[in-house]
PDB file of N, CA and C in Angstrom:
ATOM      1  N   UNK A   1     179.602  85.838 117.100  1.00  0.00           N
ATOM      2  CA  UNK A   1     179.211  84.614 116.495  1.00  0.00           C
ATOM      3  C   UNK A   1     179.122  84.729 114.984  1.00  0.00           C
ATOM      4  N   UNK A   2     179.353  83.703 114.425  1.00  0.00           N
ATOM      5  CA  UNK A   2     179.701  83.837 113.254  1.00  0.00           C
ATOM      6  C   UNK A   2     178.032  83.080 112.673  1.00  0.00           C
ATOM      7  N   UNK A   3     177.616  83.915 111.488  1.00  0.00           N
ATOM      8  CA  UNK A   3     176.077  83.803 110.955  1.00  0.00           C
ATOM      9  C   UNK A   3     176.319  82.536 109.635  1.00  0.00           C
ATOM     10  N   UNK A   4     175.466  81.161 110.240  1.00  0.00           N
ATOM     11  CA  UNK A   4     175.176  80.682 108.963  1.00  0.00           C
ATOM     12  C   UNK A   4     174.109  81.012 107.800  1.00  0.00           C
ATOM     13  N   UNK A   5     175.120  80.758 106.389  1.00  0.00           N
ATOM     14  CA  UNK A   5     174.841  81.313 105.830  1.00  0.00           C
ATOM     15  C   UNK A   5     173.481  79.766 104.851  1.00  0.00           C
ATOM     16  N   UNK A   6     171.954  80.190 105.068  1.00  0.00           N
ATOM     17  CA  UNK A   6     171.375  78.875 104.658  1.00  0.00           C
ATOM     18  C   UNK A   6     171.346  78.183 103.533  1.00  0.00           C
ATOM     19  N   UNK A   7     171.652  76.967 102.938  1.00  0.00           N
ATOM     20  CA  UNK A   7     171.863  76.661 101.691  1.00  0.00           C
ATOM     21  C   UNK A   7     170.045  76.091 101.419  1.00  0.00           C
ATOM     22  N   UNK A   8     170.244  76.547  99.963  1.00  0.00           N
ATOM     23  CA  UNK A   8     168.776  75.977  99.964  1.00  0.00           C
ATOM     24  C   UNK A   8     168.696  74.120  99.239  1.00  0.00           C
ATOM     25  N   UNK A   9     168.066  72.980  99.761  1.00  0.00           N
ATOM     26  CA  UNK A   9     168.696  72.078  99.143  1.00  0.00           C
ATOM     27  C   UNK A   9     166.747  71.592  98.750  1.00  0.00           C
ATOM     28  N   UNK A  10     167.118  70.662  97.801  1.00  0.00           N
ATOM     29  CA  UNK A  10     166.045  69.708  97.206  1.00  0.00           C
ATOM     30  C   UNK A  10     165.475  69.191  98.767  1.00  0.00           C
ATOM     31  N   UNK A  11     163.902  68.770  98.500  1.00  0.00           N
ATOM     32  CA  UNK A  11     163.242  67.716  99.832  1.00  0.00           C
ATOM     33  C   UNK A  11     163.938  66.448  99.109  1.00  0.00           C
ATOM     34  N   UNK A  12     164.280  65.636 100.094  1.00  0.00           N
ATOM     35  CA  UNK A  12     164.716  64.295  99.072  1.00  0.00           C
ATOM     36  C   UNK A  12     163.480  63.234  98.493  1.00  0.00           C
ATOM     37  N   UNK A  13     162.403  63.574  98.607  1.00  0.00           N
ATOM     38  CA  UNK A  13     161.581  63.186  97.804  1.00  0.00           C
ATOM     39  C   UNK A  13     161.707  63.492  96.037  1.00  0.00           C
ATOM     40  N   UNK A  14     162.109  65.020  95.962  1.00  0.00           N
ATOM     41  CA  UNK A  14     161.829  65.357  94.776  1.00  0.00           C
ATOM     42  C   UNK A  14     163.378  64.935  94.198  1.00  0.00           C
ATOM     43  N   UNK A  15     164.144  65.217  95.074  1.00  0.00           N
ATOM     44  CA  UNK A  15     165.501  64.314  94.435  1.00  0.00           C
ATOM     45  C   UNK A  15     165.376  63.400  93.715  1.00  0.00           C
ATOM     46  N   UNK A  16     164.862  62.269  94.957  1.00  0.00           N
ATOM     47  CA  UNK A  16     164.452  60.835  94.112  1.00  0.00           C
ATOM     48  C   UNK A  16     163.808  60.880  93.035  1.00  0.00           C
ATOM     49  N   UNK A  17     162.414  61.665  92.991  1.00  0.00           N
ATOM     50  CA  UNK A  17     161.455  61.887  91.635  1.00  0.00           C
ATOM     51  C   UNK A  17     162.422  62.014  90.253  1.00  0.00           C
ATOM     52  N   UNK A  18     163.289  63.347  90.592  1.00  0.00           N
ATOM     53  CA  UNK A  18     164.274  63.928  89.459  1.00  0.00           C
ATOM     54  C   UNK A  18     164.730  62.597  89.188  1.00  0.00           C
ATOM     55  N   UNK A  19     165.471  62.145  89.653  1.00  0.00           N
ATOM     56  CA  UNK A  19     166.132  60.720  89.451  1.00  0.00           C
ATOM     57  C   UNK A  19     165.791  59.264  89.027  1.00  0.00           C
ATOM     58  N   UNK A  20     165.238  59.458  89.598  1.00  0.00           N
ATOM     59  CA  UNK A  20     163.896  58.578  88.655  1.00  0.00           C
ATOM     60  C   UNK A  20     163.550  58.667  87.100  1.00  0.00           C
ATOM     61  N   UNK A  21     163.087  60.488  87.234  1.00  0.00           N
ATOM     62  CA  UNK A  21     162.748  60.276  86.123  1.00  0.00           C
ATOM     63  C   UNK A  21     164.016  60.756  84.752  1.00  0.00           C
ATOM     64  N   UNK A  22     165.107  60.487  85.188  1.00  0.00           N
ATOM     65  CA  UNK A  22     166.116  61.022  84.613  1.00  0.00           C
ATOM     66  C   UNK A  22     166.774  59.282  83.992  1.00  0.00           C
ATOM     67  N   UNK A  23     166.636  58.192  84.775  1.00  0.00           N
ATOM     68  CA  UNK A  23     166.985  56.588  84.520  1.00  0.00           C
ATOM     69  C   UNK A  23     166.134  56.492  83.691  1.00  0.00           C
ATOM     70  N   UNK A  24     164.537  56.847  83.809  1.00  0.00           N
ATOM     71  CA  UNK A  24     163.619  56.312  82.703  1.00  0.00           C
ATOM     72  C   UNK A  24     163.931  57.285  81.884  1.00  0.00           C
ATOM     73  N   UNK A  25     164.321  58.278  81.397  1.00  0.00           N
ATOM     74  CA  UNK A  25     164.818  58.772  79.850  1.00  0.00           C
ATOM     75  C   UNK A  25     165.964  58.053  79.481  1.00  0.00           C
ATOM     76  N   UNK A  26     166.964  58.005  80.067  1.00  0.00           N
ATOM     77  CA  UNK A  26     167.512  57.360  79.648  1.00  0.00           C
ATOM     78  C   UNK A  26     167.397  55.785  79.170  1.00  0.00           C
ATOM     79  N   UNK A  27     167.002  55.106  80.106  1.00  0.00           N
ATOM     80  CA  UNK A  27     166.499  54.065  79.332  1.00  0.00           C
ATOM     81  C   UNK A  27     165.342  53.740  78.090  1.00  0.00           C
ATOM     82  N   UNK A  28     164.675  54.920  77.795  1.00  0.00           N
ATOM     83  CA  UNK A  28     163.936  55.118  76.961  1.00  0.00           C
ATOM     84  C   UNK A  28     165.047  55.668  75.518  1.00  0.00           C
ATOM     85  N   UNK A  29     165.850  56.268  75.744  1.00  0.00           N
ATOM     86  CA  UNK A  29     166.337  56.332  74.395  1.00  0.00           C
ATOM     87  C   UNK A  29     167.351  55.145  74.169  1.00  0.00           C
ATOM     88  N   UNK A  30     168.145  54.741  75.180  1.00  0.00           N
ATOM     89  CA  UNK A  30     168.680  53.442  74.668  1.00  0.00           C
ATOM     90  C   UNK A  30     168.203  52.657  74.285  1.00  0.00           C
ATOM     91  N   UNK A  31     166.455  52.365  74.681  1.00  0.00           N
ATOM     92  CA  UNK A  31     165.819  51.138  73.960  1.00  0.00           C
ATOM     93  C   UNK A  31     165.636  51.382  72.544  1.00  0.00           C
ATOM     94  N   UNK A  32     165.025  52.889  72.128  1.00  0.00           N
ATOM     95  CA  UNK A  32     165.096  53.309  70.765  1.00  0.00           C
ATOM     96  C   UNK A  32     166.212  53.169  69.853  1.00  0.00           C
ATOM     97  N   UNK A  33     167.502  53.635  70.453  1.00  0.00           N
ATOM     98  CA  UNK A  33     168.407  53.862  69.752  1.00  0.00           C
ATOM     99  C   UNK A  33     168.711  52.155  69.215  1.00  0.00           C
ATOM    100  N   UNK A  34     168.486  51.045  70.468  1.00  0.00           N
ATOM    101  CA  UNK A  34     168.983  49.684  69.775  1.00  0.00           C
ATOM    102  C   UNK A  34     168.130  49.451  68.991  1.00  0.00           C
ATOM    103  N   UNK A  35     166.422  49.450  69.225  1.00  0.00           N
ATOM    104  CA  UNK A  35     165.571  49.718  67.900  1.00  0.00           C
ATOM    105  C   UNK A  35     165.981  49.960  66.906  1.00  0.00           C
ATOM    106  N   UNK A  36     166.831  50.984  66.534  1.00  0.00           N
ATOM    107  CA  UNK A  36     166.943  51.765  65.224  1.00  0.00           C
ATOM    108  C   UNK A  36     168.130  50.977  64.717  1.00  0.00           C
ATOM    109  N   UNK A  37     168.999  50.698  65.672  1.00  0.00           N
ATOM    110  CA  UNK A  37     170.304  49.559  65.300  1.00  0.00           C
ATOM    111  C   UNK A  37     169.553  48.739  64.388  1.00  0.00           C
ATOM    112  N   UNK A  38     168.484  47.968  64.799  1.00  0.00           N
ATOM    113  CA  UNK A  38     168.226  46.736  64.799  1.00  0.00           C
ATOM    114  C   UNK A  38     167.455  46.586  63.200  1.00  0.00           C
ATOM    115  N   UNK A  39     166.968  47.979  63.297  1.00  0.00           N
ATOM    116  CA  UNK A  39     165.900  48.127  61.720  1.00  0.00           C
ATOM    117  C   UNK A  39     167.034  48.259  60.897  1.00  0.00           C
ATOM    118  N   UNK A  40     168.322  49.283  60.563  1.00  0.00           N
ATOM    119  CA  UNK A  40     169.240  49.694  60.411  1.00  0.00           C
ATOM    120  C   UNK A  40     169.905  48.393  59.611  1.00  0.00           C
ATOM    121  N   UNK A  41     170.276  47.542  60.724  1.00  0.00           N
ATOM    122  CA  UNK A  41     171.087  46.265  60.371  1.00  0.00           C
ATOM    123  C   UNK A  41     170.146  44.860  59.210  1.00  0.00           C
ATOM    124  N   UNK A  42     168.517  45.000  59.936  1.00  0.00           N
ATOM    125  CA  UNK A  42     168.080  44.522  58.802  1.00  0.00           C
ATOM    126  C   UNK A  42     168.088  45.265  57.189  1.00  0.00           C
ATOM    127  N   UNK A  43     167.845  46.510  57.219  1.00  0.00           N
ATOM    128  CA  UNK A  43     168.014  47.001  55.844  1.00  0.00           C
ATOM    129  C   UNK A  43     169.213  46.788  54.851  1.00  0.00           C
ATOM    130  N   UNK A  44     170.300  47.135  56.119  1.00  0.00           N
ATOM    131  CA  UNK A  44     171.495  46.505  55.040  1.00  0.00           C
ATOM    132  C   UNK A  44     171.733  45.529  54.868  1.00  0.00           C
ATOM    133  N   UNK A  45     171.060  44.301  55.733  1.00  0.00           N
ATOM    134  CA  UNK A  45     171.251  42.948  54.863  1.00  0.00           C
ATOM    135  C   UNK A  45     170.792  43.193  53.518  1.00  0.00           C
ATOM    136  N   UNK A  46     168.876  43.380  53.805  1.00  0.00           N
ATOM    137  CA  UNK A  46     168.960  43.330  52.758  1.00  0.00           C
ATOM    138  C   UNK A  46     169.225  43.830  50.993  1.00  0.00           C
ATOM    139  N   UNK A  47     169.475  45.474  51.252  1.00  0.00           N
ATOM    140  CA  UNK A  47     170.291  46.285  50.631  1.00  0.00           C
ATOM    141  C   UNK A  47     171.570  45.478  50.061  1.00  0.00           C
ATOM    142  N   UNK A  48     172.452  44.598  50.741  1.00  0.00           N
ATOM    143  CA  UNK A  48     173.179  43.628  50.262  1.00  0.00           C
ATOM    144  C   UNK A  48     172.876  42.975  49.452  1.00  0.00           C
ATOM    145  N   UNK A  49     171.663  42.374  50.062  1.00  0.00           N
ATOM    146  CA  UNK A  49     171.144  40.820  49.014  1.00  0.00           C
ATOM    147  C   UNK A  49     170.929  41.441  47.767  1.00  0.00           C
ATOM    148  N   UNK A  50     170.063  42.872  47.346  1.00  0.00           N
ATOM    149  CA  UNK A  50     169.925  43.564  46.340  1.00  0.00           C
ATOM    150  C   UNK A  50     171.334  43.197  45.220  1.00  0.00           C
ATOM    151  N   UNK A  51     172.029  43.941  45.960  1.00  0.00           N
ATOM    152  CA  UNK A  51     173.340  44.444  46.193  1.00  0.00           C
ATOM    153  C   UNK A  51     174.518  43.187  44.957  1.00  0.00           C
ATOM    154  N   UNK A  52     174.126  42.224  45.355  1.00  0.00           N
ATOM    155  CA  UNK A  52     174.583  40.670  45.095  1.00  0.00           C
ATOM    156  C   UNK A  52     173.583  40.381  43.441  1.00  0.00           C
ATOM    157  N   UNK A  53     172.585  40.410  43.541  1.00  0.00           N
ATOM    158  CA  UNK A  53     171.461  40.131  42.767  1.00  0.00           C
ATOM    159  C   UNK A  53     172.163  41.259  41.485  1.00  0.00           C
ATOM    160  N   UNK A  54     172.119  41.949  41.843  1.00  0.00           N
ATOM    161  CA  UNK A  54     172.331  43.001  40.763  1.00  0.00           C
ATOM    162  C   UNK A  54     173.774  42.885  40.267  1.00  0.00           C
ATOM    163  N   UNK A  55     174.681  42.731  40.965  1.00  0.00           N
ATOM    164  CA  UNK A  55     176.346  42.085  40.224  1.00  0.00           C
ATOM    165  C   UNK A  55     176.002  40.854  39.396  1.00  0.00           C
ATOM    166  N   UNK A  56     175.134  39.978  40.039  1.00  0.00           N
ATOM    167  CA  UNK A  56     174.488  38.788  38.929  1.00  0.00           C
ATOM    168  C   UNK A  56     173.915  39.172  37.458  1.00  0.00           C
ATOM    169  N   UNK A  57     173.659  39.809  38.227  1.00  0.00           N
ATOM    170  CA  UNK A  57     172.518  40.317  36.328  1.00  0.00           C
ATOM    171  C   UNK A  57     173.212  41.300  35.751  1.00  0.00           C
ATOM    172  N   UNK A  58     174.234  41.605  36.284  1.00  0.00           N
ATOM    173  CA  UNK A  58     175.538  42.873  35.802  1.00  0.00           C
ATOM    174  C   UNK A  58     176.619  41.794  34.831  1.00  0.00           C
ATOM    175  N   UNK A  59     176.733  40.966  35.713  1.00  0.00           N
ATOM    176  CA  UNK A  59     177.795  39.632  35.118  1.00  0.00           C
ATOM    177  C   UNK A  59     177.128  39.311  33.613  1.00  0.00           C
ATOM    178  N   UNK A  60     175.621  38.843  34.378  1.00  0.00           N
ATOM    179  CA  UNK A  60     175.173  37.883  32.658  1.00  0.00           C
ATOM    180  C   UNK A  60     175.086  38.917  31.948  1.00  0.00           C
ATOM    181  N   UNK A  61     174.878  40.099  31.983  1.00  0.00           N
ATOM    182  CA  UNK A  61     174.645  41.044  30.495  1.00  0.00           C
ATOM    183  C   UNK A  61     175.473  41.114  30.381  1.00  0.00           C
ATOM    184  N   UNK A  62     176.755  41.647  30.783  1.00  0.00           N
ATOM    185  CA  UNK A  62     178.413  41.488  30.760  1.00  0.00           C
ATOM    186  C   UNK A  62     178.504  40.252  29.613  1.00  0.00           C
ATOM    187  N   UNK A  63     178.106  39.000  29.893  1.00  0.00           N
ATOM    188  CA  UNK A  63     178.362  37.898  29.035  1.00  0.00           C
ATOM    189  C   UNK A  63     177.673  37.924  28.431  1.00  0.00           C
ATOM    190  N   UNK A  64     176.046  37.816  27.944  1.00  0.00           N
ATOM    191  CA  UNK A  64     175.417  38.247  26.971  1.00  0.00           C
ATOM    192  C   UNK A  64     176.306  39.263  25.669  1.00  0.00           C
ATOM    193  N   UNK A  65     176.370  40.455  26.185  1.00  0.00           N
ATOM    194  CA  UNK A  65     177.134  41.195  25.094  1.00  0.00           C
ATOM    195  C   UNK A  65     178.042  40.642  24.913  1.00  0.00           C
ATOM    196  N   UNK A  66     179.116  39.740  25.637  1.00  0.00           N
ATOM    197  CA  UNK A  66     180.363  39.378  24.745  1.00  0.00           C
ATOM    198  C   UNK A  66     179.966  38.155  23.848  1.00  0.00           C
ATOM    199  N   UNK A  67     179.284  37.629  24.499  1.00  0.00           N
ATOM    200  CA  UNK A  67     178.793  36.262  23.317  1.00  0.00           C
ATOM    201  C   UNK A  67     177.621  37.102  22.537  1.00  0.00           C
ATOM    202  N   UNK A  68     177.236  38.446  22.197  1.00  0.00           N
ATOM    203  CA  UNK A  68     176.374  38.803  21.131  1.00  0.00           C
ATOM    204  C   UNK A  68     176.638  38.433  19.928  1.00  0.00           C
ATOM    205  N   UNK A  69     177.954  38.406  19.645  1.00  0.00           N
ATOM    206  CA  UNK A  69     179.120  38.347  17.990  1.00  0.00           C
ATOM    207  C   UNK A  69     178.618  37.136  17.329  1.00  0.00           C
ATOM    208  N   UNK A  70     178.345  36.210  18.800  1.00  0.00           N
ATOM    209  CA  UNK A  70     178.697  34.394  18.693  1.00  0.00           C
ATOM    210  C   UNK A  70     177.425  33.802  17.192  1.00  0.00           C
ATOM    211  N   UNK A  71     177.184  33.206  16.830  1.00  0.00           N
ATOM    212  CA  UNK A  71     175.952  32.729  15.946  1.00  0.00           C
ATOM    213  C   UNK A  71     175.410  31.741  16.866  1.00  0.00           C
ATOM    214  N   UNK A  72     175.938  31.214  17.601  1.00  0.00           N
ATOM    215  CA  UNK A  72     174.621  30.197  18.618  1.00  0.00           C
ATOM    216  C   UNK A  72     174.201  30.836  19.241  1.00  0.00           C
ATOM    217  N   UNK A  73     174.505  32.345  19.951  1.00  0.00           N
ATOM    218  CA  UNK A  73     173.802  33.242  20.585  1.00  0.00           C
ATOM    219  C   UNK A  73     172.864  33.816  19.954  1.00  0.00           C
ATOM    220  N   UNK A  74     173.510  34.057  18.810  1.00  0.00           N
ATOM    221  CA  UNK A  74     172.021  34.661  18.124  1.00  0.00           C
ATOM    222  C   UNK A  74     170.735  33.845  17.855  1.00  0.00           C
ATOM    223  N   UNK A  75     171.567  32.399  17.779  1.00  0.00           N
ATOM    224  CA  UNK A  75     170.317  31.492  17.575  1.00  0.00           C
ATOM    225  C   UNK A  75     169.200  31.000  18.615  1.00  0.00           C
ATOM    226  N   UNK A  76     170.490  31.248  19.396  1.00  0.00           N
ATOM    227  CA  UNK A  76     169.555  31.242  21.383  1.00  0.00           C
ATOM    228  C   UNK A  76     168.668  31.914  20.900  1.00  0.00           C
ATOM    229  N   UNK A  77     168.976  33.009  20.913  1.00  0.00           N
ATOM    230  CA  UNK A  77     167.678  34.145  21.156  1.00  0.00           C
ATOM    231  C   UNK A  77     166.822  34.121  20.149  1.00  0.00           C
ATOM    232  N   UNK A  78     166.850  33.586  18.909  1.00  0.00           N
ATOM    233  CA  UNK A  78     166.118  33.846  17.934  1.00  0.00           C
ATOM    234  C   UNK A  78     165.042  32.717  18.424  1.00  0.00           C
ATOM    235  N   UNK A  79     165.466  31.553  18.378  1.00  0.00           N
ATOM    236  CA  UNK A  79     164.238  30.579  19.105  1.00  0.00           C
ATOM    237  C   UNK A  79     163.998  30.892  20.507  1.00  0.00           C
ATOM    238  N   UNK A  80     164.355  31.511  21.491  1.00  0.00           N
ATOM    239  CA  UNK A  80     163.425  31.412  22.673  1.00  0.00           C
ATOM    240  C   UNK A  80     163.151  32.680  23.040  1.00  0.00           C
ATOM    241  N   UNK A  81     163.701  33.681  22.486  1.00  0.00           N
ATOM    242  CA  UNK A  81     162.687  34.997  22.490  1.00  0.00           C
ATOM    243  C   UNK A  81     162.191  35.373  21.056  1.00  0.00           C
ATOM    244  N   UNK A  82     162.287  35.208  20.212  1.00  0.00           N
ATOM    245  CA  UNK A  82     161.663  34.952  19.078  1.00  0.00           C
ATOM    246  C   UNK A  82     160.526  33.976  18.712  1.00  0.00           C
ATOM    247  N   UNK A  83     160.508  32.948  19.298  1.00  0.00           N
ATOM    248  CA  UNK A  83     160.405  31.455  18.603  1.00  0.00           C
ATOM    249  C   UNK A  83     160.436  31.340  17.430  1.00  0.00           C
ATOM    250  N   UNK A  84     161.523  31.567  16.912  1.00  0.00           N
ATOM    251  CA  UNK A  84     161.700  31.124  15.433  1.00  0.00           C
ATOM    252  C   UNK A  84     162.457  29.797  15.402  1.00  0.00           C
ATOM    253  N   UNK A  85     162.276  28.811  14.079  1.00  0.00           N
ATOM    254  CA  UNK A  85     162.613  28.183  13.997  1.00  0.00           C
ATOM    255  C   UNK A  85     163.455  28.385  12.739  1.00  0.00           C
ATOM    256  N   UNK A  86     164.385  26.822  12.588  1.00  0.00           N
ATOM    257  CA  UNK A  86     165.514  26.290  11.317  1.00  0.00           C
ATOM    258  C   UNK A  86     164.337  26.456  10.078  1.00  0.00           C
ATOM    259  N   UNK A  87     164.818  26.380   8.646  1.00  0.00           N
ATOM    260  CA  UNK A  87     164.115  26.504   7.515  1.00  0.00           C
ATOM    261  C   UNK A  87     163.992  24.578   7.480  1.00  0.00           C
ATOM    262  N   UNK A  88     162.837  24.117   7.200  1.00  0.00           N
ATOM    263  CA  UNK A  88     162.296  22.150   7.136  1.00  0.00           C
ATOM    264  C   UNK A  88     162.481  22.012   8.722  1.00  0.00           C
ATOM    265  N   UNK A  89     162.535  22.896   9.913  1.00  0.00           N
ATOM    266  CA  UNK A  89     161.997  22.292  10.779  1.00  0.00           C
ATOM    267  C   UNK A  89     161.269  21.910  11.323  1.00  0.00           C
ATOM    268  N   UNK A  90     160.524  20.915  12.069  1.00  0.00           N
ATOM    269  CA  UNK A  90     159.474  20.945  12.467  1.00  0.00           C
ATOM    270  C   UNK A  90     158.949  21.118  14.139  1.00  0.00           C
ATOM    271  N   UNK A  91     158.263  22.008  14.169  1.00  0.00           N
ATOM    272  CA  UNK A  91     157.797  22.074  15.617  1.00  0.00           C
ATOM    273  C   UNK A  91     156.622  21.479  16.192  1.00  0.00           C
ATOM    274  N   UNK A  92     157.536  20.098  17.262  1.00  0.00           N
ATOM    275  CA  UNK A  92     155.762  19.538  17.814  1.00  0.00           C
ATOM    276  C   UNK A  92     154.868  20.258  19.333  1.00  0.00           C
ATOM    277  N   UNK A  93     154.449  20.286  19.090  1.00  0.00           N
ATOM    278  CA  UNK A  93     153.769  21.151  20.586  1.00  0.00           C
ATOM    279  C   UNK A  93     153.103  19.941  21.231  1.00  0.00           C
ATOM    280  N   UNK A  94     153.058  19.443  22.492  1.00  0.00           N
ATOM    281  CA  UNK A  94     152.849  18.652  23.257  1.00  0.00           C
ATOM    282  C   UNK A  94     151.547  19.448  23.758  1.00  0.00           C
ATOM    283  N   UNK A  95     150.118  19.088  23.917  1.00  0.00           N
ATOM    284  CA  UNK A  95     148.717  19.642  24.108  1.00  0.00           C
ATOM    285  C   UNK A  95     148.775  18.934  25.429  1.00  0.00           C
ATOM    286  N   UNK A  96     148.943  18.090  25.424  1.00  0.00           N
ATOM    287  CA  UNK A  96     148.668  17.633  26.982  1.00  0.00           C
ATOM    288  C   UNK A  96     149.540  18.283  28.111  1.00  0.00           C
ATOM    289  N   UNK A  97     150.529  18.282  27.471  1.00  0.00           N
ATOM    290  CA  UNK A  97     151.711  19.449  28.647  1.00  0.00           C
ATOM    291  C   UNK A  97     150.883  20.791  28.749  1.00  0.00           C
ATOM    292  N   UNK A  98     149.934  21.156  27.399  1.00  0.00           N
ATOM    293  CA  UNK A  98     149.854  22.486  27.409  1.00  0.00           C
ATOM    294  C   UNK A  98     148.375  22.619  28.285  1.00  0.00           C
ATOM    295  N   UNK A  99     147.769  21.375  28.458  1.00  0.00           N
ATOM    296  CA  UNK A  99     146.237  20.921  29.210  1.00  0.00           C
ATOM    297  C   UNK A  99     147.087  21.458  30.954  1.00  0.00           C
ATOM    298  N   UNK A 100     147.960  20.592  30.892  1.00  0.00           N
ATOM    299  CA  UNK A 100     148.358  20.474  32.073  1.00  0.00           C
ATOM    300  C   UNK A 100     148.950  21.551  32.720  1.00  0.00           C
ATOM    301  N   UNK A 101     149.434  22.844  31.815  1.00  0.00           N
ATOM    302  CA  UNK A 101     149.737  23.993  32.206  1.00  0.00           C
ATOM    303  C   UNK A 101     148.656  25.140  32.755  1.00  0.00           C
ATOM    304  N   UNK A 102     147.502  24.499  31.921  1.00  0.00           N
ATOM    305  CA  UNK A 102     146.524  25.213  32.037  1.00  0.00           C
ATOM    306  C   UNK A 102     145.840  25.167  33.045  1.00  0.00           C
ATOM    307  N   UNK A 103     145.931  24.091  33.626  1.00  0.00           N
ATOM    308  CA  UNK A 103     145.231  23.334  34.845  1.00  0.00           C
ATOM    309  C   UNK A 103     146.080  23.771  36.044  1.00  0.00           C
ATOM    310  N   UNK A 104     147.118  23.869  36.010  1.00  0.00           N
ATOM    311  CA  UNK A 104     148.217  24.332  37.050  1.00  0.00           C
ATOM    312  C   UNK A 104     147.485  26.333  37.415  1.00  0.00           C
ATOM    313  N   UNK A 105     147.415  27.018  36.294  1.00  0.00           N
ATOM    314  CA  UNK A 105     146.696  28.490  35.983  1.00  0.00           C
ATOM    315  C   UNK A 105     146.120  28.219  37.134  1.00  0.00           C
ATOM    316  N   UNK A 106     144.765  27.399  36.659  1.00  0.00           N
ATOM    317  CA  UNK A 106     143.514  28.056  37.177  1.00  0.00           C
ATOM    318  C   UNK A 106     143.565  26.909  38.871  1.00  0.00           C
ATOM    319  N   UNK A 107     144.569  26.328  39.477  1.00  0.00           N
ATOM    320  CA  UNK A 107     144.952  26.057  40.476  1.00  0.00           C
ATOM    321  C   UNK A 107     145.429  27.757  41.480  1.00  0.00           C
ATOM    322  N   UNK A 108     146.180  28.324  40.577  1.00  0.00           N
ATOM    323  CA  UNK A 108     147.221  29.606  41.579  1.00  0.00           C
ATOM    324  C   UNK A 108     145.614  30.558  41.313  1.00  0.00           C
ATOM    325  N   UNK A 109     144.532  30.462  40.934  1.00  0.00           N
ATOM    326  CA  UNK A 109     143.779  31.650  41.114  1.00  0.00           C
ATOM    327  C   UNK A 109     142.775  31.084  42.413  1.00  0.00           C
TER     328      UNK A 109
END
């Protein structure tokens, strides 16, 4: 007679267990991994929007310096980051606009 030879196998309880707990890892890192998609994809929007913003303000200094040469540019800037004015000009300041600015202040505190 010929001798079997015994294989040793899992109880199928612990099969199932293994298996079990082998679907819940896995589904545990796929939920992470789309997580991380998901943070991932918001950053580079907004890394973009940056992205956009900054070619804007790349453009206007771009044009700034080429109109530096200009004399109405210089005059731009001399009255509104300066406030300087023309020689016999006169500057009126509106107090009630400036009441009303003030009042707007102590509204945002």
């Amino acid at each position: 007679m010929k001798e079997h030879k015994q294989v040793h196998r899992l109880p199928m309880k612990t099969a199932r267990w293994i298996i079990l707990v082998a679907v819940f890892v896995c589904a545990f890192i796929t939920l992470r991994s789309y997580q991380m998609t998901i943070v991932r994809r918001k950053e580079l929007r907004e890394n973009r929007k940056k992205i956009e913003r900054r070619a804007k303000e790349i453009k206007r200094t771009g044009e700034d310096i080429r109109r530096s040469d200009d004399l109405d540019f210089a005059e731009e800037v001399a009255r509104e980051d300066l406030g300087m004015v023309k020689p016999r000009e006169v500057l009126y300041i509106d107090k009630a606009k400036d009441r009303e600015g003030d009042q707007h202040k102590e509204d945002l505190k």
